[in-house]
N, C-alpha and C. Protein backbone atom coordinates (compact mmCIF):
# COMPACT_ATOMS: atom_id res chain seq x y z
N UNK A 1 93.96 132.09 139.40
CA UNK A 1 93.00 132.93 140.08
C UNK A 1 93.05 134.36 139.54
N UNK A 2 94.24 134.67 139.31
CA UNK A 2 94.17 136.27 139.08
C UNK A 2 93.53 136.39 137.33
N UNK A 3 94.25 135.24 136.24
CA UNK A 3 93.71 135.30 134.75
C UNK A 3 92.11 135.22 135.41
N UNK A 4 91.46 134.77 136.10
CA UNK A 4 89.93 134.42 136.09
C UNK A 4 89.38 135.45 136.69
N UNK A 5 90.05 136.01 137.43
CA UNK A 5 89.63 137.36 137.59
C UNK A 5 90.05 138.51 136.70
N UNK A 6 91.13 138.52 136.06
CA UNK A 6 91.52 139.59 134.88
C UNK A 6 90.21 139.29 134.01
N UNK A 7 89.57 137.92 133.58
CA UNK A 7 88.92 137.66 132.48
C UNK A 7 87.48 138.47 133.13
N UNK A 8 86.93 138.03 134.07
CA UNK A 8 85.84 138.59 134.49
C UNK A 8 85.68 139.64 134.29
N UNK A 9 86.99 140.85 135.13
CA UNK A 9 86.78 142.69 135.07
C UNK A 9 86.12 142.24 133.77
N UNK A 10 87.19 142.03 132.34
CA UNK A 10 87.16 142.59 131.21
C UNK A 10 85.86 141.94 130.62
N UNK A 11 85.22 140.97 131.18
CA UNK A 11 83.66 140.91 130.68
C UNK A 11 82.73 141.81 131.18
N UNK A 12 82.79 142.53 132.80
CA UNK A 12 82.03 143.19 132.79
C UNK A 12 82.06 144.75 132.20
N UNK A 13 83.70 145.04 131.93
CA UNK A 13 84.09 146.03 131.20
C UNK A 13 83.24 145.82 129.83
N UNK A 14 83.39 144.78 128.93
CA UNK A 14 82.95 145.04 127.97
C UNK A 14 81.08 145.16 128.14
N UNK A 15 80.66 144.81 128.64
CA UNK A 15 79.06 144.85 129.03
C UNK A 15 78.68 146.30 129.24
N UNK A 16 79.06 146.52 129.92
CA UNK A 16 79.18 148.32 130.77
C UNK A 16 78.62 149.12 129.50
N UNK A 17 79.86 149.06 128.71
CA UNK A 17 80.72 150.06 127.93
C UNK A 17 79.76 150.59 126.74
N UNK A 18 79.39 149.48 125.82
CA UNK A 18 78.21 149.80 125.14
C UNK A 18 76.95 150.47 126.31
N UNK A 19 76.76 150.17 127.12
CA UNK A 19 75.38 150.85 127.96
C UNK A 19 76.00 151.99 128.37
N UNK A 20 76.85 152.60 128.85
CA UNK A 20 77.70 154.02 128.90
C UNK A 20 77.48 154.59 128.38
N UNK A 21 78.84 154.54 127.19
CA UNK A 21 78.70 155.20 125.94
C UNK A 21 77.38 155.66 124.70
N UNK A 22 76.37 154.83 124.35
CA UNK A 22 74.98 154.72 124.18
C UNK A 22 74.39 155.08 124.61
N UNK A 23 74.19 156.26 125.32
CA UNK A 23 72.69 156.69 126.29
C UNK A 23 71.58 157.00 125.44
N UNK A 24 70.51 156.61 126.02
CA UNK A 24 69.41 157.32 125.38
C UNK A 24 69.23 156.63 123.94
N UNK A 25 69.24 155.59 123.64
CA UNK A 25 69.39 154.61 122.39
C UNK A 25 68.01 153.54 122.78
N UNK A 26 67.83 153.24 122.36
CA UNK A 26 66.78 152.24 122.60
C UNK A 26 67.33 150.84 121.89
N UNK A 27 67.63 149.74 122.68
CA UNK A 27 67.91 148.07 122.40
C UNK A 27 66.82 147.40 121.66
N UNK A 28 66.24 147.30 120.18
CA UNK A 28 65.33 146.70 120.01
C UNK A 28 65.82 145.52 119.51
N UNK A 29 64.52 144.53 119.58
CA UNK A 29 65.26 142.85 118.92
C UNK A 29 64.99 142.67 117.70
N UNK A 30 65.31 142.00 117.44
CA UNK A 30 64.87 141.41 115.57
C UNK A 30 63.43 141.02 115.38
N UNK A 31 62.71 141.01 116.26
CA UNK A 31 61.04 140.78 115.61
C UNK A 31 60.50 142.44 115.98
N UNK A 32 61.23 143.16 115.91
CA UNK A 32 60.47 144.78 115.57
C UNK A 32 61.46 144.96 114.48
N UNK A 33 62.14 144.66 113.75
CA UNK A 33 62.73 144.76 112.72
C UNK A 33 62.25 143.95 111.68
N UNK A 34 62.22 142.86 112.19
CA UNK A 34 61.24 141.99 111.18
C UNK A 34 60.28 142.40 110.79
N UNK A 35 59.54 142.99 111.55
CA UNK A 35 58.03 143.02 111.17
C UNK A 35 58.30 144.58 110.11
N UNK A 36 58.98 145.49 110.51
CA UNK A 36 58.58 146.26 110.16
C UNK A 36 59.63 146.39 108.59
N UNK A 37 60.70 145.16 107.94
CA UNK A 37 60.77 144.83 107.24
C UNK A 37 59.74 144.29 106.51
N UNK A 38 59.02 143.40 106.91
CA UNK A 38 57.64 143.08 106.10
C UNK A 38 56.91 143.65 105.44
N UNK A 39 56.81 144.72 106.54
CA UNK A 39 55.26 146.13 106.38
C UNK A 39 55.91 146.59 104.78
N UNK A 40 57.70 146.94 104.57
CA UNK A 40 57.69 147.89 103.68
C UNK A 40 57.86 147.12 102.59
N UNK A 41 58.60 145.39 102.20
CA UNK A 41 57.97 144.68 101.14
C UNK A 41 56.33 144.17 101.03
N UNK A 42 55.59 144.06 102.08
CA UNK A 42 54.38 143.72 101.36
C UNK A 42 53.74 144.39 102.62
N UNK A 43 52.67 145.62 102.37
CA UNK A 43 52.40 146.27 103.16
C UNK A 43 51.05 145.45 103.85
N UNK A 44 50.20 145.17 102.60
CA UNK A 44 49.14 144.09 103.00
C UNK A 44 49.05 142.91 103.58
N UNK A 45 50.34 142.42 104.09
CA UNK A 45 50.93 141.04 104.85
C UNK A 45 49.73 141.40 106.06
N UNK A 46 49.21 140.23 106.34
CA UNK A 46 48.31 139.92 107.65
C UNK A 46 49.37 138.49 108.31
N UNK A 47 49.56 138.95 109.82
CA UNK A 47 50.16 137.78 110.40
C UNK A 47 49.06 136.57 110.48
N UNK A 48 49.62 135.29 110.84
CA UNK A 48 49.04 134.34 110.67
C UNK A 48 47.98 133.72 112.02
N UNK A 49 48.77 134.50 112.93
CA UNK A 49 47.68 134.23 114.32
C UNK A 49 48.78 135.30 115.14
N UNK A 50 48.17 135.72 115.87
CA UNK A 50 48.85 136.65 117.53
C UNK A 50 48.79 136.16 118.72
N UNK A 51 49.81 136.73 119.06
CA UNK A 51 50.52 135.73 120.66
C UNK A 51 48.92 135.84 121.50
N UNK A 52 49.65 134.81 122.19
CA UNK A 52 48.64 134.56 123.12
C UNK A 52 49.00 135.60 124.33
N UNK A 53 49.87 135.78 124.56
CA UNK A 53 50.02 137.07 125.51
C UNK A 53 50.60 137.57 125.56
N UNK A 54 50.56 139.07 126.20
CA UNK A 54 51.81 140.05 125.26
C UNK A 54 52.21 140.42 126.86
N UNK A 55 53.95 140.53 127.02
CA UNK A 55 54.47 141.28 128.49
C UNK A 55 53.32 142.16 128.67
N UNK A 56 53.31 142.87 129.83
CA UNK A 56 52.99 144.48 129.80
C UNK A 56 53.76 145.24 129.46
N UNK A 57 55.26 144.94 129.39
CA UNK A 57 55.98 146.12 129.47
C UNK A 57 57.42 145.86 128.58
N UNK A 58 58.50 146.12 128.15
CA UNK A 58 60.00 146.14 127.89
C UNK A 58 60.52 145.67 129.16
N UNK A 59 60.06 145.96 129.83
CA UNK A 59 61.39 145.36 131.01
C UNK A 59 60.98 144.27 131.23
N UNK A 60 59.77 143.98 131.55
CA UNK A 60 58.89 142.60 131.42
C UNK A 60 59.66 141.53 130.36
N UNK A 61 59.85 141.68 129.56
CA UNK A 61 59.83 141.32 128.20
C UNK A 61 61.40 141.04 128.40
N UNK A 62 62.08 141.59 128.69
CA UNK A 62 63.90 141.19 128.57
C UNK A 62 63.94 140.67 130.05
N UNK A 63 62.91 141.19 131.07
CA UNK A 63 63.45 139.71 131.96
C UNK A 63 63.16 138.51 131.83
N UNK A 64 62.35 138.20 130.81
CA UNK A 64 61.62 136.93 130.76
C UNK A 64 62.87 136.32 129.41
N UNK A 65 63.21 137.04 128.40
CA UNK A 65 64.83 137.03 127.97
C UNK A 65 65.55 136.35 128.79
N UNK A 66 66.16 137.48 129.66
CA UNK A 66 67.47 137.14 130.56
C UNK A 66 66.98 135.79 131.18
N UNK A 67 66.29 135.49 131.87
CA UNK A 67 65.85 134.08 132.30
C UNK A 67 65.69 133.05 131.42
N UNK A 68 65.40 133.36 130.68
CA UNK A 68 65.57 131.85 129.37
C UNK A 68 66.93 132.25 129.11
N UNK A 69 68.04 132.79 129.07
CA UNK A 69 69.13 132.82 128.47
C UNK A 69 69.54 132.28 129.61
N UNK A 70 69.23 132.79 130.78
CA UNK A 70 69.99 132.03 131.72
C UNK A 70 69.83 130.75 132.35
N UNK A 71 68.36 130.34 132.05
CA UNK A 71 67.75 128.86 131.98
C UNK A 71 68.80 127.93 130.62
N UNK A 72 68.70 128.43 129.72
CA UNK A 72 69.79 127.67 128.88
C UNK A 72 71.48 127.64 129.30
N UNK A 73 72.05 128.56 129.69
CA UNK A 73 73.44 128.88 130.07
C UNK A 73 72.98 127.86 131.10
N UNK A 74 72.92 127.64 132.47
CA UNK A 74 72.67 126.97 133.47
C UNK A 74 72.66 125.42 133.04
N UNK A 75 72.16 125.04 131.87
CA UNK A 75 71.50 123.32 131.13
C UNK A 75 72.61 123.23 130.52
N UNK A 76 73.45 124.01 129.82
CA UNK A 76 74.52 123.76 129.00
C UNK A 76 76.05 124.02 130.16
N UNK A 77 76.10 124.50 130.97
CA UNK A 77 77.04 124.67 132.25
C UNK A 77 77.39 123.04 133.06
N UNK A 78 75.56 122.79 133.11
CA UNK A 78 75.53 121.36 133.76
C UNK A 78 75.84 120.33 133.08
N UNK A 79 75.11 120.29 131.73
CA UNK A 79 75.71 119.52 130.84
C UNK A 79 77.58 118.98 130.78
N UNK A 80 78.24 120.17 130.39
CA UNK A 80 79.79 120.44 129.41
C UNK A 80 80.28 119.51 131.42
N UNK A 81 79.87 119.83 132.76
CA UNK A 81 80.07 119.88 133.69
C UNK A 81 79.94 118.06 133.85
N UNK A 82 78.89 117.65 133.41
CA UNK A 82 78.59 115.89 133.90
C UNK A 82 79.80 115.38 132.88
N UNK A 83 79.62 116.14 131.38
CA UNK A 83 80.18 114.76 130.75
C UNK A 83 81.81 115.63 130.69
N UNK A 84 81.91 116.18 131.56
CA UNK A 84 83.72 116.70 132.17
C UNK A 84 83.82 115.56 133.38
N UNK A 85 83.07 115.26 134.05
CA UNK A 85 83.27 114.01 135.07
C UNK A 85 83.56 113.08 134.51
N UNK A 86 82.35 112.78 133.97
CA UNK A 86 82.43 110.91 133.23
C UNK A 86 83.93 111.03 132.54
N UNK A 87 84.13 111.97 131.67
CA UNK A 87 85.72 111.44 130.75
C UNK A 87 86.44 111.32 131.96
N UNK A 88 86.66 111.93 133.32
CA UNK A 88 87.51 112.09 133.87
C UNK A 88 87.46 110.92 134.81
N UNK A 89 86.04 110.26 135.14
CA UNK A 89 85.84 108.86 135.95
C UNK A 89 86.44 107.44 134.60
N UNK A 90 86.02 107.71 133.56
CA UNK A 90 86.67 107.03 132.68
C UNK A 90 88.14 106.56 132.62
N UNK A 91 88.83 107.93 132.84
CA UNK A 91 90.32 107.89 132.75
C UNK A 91 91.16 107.14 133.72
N UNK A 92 90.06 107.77 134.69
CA UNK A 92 90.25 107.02 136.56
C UNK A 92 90.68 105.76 135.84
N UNK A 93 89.74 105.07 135.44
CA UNK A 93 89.13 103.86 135.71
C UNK A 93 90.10 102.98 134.93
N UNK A 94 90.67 103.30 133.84
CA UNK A 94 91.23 102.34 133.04
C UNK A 94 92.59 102.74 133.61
N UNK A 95 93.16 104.10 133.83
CA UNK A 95 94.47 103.87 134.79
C UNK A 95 94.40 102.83 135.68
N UNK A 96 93.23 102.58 136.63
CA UNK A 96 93.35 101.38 137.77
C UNK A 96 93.36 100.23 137.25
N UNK A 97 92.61 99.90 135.98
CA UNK A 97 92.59 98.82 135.06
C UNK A 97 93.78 98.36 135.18
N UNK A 98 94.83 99.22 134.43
CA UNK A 98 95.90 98.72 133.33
C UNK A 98 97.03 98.58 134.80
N UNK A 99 96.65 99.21 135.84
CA UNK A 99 97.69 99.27 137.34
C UNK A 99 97.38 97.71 137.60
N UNK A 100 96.52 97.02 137.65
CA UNK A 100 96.02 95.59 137.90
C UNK A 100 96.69 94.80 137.00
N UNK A 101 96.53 95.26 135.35
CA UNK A 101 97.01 94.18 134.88
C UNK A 101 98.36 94.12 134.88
N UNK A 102 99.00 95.16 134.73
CA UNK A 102 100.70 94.73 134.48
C UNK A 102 101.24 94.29 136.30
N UNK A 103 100.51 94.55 136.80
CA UNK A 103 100.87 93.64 138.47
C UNK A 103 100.53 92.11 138.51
């Protein structure tokens, strides 16, 4: 209990710390870098079609992020979580096996 809580502080410590220290920085993602890698090898690049809808806003835009990150974390939690049962109903199962046969 206490390592799982030592581990926690020090995740939200490390989260914090960059947003602290960093003020006034702006978080951009790799498709405003991308693109504007493009612009300076081929300035005449035309994209191939445009989103069908754009956030309104940045905050818009990283909550709809954070929710797919956390829609995946949640599928992969449940996942690692079922097939942590089954090995463990498995194990059950052939211990009771092998208790039957040598009786």
């Amino acid at each position: 209990m206490k390592k799982s809580l030592l581990l926690l502080f020090l995740v939200v410590i490390l989260a914090t710390l960059p947003l602290i220290t960093q003020q006034g920085t702006e978080f951009g993602g790799a498709d405003g870098e991308a693109e504007e890698a493009i612009t300076k090898i081929h300035p005449q690049y035309k994209p191939w079609f445009n989103s069908i809808w754009e956030p309104p806003g940045a905050e818009t835009e990283s909550l709809l992020f954070a929710l797919q990150a956390a829609i995946g974390a949640g599928f992969i939690g449940y996942f690692i979580g079922v097939m942590r049962q089954r090995n463990k109903q498995t194990k059950q199962e052939l211990a009771e096996k092998s208790k039957h046969v040598t009786h």
